[in-house]
N, C-alpha and C. Protein backbone atom coordinates (compact mmCIF):
# COMPACT_ATOMS: atom_id res chain seq x y z
N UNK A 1 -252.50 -31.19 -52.92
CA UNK A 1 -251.56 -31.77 -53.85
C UNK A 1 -250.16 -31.27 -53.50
N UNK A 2 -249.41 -31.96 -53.63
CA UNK A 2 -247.95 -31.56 -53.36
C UNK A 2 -247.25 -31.87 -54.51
N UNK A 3 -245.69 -31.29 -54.69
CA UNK A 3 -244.94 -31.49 -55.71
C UNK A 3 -243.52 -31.01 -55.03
N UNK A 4 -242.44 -32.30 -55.10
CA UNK A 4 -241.27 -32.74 -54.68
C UNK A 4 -240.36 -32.72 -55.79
N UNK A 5 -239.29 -31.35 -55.87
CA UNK A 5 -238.40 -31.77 -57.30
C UNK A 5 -236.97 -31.31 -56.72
N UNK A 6 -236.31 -32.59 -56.82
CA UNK A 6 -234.37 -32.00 -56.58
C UNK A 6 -234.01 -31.67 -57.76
N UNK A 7 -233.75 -30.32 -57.98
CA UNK A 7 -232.54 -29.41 -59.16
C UNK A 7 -231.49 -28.75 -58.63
N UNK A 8 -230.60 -28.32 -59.88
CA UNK A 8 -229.54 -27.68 -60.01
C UNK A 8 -229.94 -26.33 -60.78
N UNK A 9 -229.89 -25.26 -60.09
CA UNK A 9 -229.82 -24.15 -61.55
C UNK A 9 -228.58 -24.38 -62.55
N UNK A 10 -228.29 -24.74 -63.75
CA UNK A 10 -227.69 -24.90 -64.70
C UNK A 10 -227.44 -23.49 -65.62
N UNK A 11 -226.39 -23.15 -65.97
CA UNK A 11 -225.71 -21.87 -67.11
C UNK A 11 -226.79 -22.38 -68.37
N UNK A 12 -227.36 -23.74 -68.85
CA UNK A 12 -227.92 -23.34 -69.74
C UNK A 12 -229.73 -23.26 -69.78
N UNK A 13 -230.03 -23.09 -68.54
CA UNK A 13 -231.51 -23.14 -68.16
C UNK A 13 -231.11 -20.99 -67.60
N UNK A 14 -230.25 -20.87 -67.72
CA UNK A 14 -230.05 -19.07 -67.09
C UNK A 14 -229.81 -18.31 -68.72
N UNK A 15 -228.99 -19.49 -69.77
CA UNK A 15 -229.12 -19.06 -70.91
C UNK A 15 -230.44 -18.81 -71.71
N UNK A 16 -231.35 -19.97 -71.79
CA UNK A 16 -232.16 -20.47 -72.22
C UNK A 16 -233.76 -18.72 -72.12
N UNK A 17 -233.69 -18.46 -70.51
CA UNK A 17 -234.56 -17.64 -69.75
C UNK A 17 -233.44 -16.49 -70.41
N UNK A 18 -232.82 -15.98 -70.55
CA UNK A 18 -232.56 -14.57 -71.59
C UNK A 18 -232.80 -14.73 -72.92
N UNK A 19 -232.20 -15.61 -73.39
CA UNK A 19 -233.15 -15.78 -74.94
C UNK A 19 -234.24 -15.79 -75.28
N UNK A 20 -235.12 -16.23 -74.04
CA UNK A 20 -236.66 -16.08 -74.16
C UNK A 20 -236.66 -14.66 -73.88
N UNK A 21 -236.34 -14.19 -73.31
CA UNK A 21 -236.34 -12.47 -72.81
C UNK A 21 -236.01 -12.21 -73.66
N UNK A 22 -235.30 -11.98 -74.72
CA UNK A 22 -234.57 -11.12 -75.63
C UNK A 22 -235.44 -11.02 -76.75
N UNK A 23 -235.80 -12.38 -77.09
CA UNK A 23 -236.84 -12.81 -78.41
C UNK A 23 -237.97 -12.34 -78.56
N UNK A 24 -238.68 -11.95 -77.06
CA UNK A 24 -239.78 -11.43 -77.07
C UNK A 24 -239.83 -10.37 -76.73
N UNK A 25 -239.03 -9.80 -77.23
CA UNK A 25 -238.56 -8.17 -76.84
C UNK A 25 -238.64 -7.51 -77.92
N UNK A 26 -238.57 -6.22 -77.93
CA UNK A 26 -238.01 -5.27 -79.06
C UNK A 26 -236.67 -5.63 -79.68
N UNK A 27 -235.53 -5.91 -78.65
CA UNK A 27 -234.76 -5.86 -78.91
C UNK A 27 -234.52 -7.49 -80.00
N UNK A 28 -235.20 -8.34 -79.73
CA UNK A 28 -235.35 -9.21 -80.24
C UNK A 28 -235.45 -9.19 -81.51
N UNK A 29 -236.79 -8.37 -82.12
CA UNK A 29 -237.35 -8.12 -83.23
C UNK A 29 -236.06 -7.56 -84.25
N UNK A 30 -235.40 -6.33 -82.93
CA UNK A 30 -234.13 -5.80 -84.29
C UNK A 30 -232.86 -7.11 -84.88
N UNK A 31 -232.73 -7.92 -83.45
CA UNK A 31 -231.89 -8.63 -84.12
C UNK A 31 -232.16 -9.52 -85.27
N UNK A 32 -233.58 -9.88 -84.92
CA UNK A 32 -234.16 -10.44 -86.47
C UNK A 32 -233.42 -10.14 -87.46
N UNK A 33 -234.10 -8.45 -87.48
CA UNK A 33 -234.46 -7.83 -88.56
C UNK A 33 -232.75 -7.61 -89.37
N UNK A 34 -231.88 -7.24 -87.98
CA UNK A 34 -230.87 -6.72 -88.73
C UNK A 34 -230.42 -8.20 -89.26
N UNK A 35 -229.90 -9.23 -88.87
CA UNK A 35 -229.68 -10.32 -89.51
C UNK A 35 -230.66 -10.97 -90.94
N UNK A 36 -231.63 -10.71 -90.58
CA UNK A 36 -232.19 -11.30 -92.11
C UNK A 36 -231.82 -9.70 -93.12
N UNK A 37 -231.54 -8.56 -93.09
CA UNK A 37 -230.83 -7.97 -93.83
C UNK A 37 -229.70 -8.21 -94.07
N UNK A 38 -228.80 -9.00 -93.40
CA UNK A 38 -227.29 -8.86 -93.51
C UNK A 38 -227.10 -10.13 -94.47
N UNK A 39 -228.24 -11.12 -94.62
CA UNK A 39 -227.94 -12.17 -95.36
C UNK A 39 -227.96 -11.97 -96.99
N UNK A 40 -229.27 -11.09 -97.49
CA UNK A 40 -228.72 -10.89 -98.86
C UNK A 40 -227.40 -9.98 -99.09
N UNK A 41 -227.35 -8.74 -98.06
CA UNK A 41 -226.79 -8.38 -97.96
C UNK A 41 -224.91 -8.89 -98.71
N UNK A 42 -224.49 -9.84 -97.85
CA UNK A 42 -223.47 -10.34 -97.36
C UNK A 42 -223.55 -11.04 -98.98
N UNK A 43 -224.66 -11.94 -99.14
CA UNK A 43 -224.79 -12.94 -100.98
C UNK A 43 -224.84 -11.79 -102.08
N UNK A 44 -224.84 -10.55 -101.65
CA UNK A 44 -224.77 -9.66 -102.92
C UNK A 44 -223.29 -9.16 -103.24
N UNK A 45 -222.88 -8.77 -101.93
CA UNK A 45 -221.62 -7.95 -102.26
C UNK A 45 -220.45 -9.20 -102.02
N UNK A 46 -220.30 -10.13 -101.70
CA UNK A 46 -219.66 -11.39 -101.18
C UNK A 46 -218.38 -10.92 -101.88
N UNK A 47 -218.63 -11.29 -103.45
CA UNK A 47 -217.59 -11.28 -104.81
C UNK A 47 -216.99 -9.75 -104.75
N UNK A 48 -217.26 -9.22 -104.41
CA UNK A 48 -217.09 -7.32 -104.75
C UNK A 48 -216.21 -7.14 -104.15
N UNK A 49 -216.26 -6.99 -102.78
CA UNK A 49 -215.57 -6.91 -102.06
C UNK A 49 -214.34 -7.19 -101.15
N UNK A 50 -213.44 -6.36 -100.72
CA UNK A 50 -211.79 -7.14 -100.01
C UNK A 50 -211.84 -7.69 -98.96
N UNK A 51 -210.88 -8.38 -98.51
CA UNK A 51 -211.32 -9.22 -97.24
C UNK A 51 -211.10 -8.75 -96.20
N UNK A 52 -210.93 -6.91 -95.97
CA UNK A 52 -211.49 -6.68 -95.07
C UNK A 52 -212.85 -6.39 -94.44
N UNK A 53 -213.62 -6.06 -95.78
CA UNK A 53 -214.68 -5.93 -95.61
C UNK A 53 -215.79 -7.72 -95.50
N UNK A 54 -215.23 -8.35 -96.12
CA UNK A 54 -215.59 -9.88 -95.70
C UNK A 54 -215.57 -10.06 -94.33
N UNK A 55 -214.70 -9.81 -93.73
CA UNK A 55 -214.60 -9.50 -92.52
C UNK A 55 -215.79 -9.41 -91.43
N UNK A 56 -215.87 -7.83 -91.76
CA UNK A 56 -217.02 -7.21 -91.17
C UNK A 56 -218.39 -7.95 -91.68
N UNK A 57 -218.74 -8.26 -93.12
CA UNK A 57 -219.67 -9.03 -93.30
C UNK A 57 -220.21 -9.98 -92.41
N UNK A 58 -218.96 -11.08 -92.13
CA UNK A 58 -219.04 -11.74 -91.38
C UNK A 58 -219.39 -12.14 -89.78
N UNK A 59 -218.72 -10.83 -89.52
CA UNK A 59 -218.87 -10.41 -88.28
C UNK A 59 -220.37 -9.73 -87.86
N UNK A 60 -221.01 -9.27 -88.66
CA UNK A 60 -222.20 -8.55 -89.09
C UNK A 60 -223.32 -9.94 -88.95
N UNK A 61 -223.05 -11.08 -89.47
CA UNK A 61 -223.83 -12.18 -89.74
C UNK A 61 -224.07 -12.51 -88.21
N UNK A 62 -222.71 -12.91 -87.75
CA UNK A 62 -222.96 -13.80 -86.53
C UNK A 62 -222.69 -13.22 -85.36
N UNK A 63 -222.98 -11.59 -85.23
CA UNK A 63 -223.29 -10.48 -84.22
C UNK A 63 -224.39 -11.04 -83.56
N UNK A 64 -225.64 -11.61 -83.65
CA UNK A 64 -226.64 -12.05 -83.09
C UNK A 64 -227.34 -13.53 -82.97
N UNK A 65 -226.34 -13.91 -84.19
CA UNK A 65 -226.83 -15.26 -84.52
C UNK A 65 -225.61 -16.29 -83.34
N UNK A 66 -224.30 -16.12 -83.20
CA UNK A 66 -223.24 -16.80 -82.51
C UNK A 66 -222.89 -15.72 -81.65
N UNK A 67 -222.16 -14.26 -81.30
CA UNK A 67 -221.52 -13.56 -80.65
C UNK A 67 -222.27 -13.56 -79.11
N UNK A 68 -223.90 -12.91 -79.70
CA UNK A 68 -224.46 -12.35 -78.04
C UNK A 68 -225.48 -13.34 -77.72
N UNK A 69 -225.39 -15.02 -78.47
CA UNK A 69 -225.49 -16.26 -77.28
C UNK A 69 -224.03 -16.31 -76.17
N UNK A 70 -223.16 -16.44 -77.09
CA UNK A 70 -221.86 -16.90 -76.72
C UNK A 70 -221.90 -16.27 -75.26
N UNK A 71 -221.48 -14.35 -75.08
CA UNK A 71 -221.61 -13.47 -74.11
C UNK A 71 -223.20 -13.86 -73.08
N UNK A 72 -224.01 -14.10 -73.53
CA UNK A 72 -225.26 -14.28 -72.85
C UNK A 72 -224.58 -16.05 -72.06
N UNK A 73 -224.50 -16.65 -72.44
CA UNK A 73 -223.91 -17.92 -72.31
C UNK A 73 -222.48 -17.71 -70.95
N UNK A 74 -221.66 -16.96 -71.35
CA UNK A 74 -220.99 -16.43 -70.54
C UNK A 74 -221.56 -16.03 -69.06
N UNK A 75 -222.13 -14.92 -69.23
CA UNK A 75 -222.64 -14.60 -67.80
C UNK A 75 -223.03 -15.21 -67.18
N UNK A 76 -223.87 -16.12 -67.86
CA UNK A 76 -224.95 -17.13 -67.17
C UNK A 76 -224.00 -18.05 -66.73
N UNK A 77 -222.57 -18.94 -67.21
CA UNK A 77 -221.69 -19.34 -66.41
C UNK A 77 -221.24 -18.85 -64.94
N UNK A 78 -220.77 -17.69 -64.97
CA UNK A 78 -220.74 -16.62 -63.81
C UNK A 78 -221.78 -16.45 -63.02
N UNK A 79 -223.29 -16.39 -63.00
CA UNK A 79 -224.33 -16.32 -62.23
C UNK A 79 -224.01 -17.55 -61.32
N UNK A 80 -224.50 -18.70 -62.15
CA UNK A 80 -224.70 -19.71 -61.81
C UNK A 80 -223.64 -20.91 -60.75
N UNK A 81 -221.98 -19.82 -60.73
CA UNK A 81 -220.75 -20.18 -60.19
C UNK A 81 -221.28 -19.52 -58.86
N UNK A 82 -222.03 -18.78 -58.44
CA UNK A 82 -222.31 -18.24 -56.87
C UNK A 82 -223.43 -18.66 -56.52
N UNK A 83 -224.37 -19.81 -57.03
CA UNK A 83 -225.48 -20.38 -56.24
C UNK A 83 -225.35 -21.49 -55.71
N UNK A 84 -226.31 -21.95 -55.20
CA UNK A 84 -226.35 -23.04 -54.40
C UNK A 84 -226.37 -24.41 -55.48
N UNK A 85 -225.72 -25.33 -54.67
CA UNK A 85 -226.14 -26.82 -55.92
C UNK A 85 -226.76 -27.39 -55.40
N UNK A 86 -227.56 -28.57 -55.89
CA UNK A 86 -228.16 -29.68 -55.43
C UNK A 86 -228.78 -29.20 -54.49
N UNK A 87 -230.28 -28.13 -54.79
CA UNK A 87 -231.49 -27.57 -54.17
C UNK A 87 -232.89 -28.95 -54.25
N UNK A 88 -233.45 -28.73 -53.11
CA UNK A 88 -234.90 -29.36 -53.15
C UNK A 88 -235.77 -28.05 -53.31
N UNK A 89 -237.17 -28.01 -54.01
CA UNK A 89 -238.07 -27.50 -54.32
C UNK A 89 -239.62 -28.29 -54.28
N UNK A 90 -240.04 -27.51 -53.27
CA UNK A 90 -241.60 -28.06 -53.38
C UNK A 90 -242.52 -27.12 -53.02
N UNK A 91 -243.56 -27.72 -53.68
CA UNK A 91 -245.00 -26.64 -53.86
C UNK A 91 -246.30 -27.37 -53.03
N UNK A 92 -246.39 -26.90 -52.08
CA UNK A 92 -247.79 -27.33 -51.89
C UNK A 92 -248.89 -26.51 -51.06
N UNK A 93 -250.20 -26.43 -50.43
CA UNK A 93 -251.07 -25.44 -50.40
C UNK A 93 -250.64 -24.67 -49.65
N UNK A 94 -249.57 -24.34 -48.94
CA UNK A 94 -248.89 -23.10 -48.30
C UNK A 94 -248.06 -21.98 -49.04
N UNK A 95 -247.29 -22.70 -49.94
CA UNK A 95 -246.11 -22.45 -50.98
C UNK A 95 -245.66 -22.97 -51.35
N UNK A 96 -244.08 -22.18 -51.89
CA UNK A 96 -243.02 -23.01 -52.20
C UNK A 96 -242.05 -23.02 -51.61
N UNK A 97 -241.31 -24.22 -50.91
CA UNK A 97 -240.73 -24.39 -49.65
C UNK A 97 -239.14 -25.09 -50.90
N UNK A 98 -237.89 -24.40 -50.22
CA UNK A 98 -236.43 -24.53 -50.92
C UNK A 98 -235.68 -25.25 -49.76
N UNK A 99 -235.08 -26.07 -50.05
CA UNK A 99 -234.60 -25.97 -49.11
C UNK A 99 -232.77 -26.55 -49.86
N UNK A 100 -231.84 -26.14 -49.37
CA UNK A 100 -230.56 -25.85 -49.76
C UNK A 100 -229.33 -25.91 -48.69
N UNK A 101 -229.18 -27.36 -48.97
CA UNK A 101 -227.81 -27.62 -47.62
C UNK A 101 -228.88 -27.54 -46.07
N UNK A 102 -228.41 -26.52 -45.49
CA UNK A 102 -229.10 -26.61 -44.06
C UNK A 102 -230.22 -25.67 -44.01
N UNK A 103 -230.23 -24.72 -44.87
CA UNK A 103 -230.99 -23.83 -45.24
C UNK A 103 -232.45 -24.08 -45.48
N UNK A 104 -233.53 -23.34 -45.34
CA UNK A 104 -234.83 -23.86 -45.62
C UNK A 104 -235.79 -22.48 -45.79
N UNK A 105 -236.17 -22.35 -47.02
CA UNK A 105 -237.14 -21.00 -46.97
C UNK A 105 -238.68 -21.41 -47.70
N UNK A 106 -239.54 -20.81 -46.98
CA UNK A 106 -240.96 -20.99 -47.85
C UNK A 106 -241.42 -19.79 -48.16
N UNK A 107 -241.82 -19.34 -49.12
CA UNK A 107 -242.49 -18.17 -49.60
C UNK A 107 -244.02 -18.48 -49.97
N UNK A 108 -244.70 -18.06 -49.63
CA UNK A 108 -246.39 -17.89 -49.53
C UNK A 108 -246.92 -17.72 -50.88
N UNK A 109 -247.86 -18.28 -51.24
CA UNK A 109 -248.51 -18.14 -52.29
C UNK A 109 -248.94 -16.57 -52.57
N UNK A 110 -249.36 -15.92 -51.37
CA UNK A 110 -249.52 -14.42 -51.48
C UNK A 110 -248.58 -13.30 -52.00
N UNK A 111 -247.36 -14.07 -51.63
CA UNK A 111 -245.59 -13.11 -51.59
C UNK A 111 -245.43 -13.38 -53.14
N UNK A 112 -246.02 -14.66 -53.59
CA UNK A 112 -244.98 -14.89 -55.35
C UNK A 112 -245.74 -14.11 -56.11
N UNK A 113 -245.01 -13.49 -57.32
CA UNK A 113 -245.26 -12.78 -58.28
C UNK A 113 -246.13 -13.45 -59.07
N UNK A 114 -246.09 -14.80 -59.63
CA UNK A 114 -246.42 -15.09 -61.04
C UNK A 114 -245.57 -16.34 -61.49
N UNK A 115 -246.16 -17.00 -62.79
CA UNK A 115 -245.41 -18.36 -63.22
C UNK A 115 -245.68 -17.67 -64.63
N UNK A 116 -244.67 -18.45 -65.08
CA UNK A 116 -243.58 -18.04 -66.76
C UNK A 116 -244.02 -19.48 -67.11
N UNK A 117 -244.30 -19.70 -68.47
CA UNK A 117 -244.37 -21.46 -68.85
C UNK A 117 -243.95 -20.81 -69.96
N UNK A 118 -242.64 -21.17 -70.20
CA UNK A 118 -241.52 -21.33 -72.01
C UNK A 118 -241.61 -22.99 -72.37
N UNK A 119 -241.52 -22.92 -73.41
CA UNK A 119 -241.23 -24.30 -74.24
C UNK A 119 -240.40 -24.81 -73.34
N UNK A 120 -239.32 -24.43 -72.82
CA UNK A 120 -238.47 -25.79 -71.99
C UNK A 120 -238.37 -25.07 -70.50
N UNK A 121 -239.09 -24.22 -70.19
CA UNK A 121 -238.82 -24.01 -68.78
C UNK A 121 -240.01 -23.54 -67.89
N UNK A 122 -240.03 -23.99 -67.26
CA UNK A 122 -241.24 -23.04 -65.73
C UNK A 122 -240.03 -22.13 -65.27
N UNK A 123 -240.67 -20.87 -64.83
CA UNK A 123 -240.32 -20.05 -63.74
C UNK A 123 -240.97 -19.70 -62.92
N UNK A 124 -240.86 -19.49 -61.77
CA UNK A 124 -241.95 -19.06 -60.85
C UNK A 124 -241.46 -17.90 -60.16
N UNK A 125 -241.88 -16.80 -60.17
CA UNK A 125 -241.33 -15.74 -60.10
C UNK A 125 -241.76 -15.75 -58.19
N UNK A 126 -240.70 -15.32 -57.55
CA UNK A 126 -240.83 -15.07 -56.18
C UNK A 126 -241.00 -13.80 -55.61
N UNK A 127 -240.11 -12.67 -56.73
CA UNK A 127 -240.21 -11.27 -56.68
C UNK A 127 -239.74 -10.73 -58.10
N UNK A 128 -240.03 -9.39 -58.36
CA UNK A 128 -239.94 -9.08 -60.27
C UNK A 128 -238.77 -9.79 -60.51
N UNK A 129 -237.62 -9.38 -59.99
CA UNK A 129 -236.86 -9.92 -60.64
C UNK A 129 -235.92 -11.20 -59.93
N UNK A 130 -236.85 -12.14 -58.82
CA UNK A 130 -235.77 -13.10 -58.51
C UNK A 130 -237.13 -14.59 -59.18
N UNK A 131 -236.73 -15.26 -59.36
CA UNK A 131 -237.69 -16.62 -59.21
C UNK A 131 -236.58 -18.36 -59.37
N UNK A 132 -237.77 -19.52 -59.56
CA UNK A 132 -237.00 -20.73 -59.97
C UNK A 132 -237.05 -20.84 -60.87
N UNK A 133 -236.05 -21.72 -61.18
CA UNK A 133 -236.04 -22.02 -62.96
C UNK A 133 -235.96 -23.12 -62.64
N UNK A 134 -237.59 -24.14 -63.71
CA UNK A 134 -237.67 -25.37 -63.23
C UNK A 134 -237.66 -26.06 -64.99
N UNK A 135 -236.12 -26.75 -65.32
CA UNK A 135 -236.13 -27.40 -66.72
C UNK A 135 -237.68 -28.57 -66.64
N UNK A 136 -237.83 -28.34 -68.15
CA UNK A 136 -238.22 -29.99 -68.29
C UNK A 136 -238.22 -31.02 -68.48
N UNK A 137 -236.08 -31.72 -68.12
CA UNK A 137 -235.92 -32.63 -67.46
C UNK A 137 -236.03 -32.22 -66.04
N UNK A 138 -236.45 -31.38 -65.10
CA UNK A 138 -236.32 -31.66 -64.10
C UNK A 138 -238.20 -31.79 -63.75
N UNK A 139 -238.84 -31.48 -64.50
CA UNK A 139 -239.98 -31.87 -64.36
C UNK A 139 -240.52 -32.74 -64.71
N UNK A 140 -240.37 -33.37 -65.96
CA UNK A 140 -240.66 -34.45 -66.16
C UNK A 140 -241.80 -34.25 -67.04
N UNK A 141 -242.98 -35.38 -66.50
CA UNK A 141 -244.08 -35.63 -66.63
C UNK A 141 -245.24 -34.64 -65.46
N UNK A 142 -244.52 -34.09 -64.81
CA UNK A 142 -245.33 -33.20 -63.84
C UNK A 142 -245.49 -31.86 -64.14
N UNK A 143 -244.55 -31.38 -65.34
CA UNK A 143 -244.92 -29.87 -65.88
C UNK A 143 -246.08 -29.44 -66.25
N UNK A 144 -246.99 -29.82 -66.99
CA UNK A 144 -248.77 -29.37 -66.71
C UNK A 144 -248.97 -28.84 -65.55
N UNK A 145 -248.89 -30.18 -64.84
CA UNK A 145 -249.72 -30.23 -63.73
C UNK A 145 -249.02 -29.32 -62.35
N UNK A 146 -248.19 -29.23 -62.31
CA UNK A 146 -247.44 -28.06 -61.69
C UNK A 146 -247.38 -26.40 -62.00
N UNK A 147 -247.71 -26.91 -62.99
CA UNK A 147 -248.16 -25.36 -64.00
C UNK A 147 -249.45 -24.89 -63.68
N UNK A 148 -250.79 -25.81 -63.71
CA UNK A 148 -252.19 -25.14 -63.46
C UNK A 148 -252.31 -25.29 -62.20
N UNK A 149 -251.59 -26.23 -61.19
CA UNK A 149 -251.53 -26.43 -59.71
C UNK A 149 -251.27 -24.57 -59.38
N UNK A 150 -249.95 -24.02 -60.02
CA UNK A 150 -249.42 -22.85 -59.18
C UNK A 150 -250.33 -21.95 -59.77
N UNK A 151 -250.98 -22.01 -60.95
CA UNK A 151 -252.15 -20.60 -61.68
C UNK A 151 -253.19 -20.94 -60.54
N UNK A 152 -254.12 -22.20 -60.04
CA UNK A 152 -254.58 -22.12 -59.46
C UNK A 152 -254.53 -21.30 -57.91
N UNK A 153 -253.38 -21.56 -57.49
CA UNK A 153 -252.82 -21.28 -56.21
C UNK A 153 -252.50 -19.66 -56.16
N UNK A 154 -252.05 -19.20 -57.30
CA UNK A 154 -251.99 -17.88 -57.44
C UNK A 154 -253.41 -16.89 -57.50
N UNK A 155 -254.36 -17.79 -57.87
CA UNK A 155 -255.28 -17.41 -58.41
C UNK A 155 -256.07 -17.06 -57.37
N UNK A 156 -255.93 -17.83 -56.32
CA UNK A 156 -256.81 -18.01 -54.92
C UNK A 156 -256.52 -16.75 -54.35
N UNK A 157 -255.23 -16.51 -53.98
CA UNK A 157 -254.71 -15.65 -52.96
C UNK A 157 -254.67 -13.92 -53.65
N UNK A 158 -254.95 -13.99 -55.37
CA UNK A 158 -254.74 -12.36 -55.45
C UNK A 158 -256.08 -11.94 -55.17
């Protein structure tokens, strides 16, 4: 079986893969936690308080909820300003073969780490910390099946 997909890594498919990281983190859990405190919080003392401290309330609210997308959002602009555009990607019983302008690399089913399946993204990890990020507009109707294609394929070779 083979699988043929032209993408772009996109700032919000680099956003998207830290929010999933973050959420399922510890660190995740605190931002929950501290935001669903800051909401009665903020509806108790609202009236009480001067507007400097409204302020900080405020700032307190959307510390996790607007601030560290925004900054997360940011970087991922900046990553995504030093890669390649308009990449081909394909998978088939050897690997996964990139190929980019004149460039052309295949990595072995043996060499890849592992596949990530999020609500809107595949990753396929190439090493801990490098892999693709494959949206699902860029997959389409082939995300399943590209998904148990590479568990299979991984599955063979560990």
């Amino acid at each position: 079986m083979k699988f043929q997909f032209n993408y772009e890594t996109k700032a919000s498919d680099l956003w998207q893969l830290s929010m999933y990281g973050i959420y399922k983190s510890m660190v995740g859990l605190v931002n929950i936690i501290f935001t669903a405190a800051m909401v009665p919080l903020t509806v108790k003392y609202w009236s009480e308080v001067n507007g400097y401290l409204k302020v900080l309330l405020i700032l307190g609210l959307s510390l996790f909820t607007v601030i560290q997308p925004l900054l997360i959002y940011r970087r991922a602009k900046r990553q995504v300003s030093g890669m390649h555009k308009d990449m081909e990607i394909g998978f088939d019983e050897l690997g996964v073969h990139v190929k980019s302008g004149k460039e052309k690399s295949t990595v072995r089913w043996k060499k890849m780490k592992g596949i990530v399946k999020h609500p809107t993204l595949l990753v396929i990890y190439s090493s801990t910390n490098r892999g693709y990020i494959l949206n699902n507009k860029v997959l389409g109707k082939h995300r399943d099946a590209l998904y148990e294609y590479a568990i299979s394929n991984l599955k063979k070779v560990k």
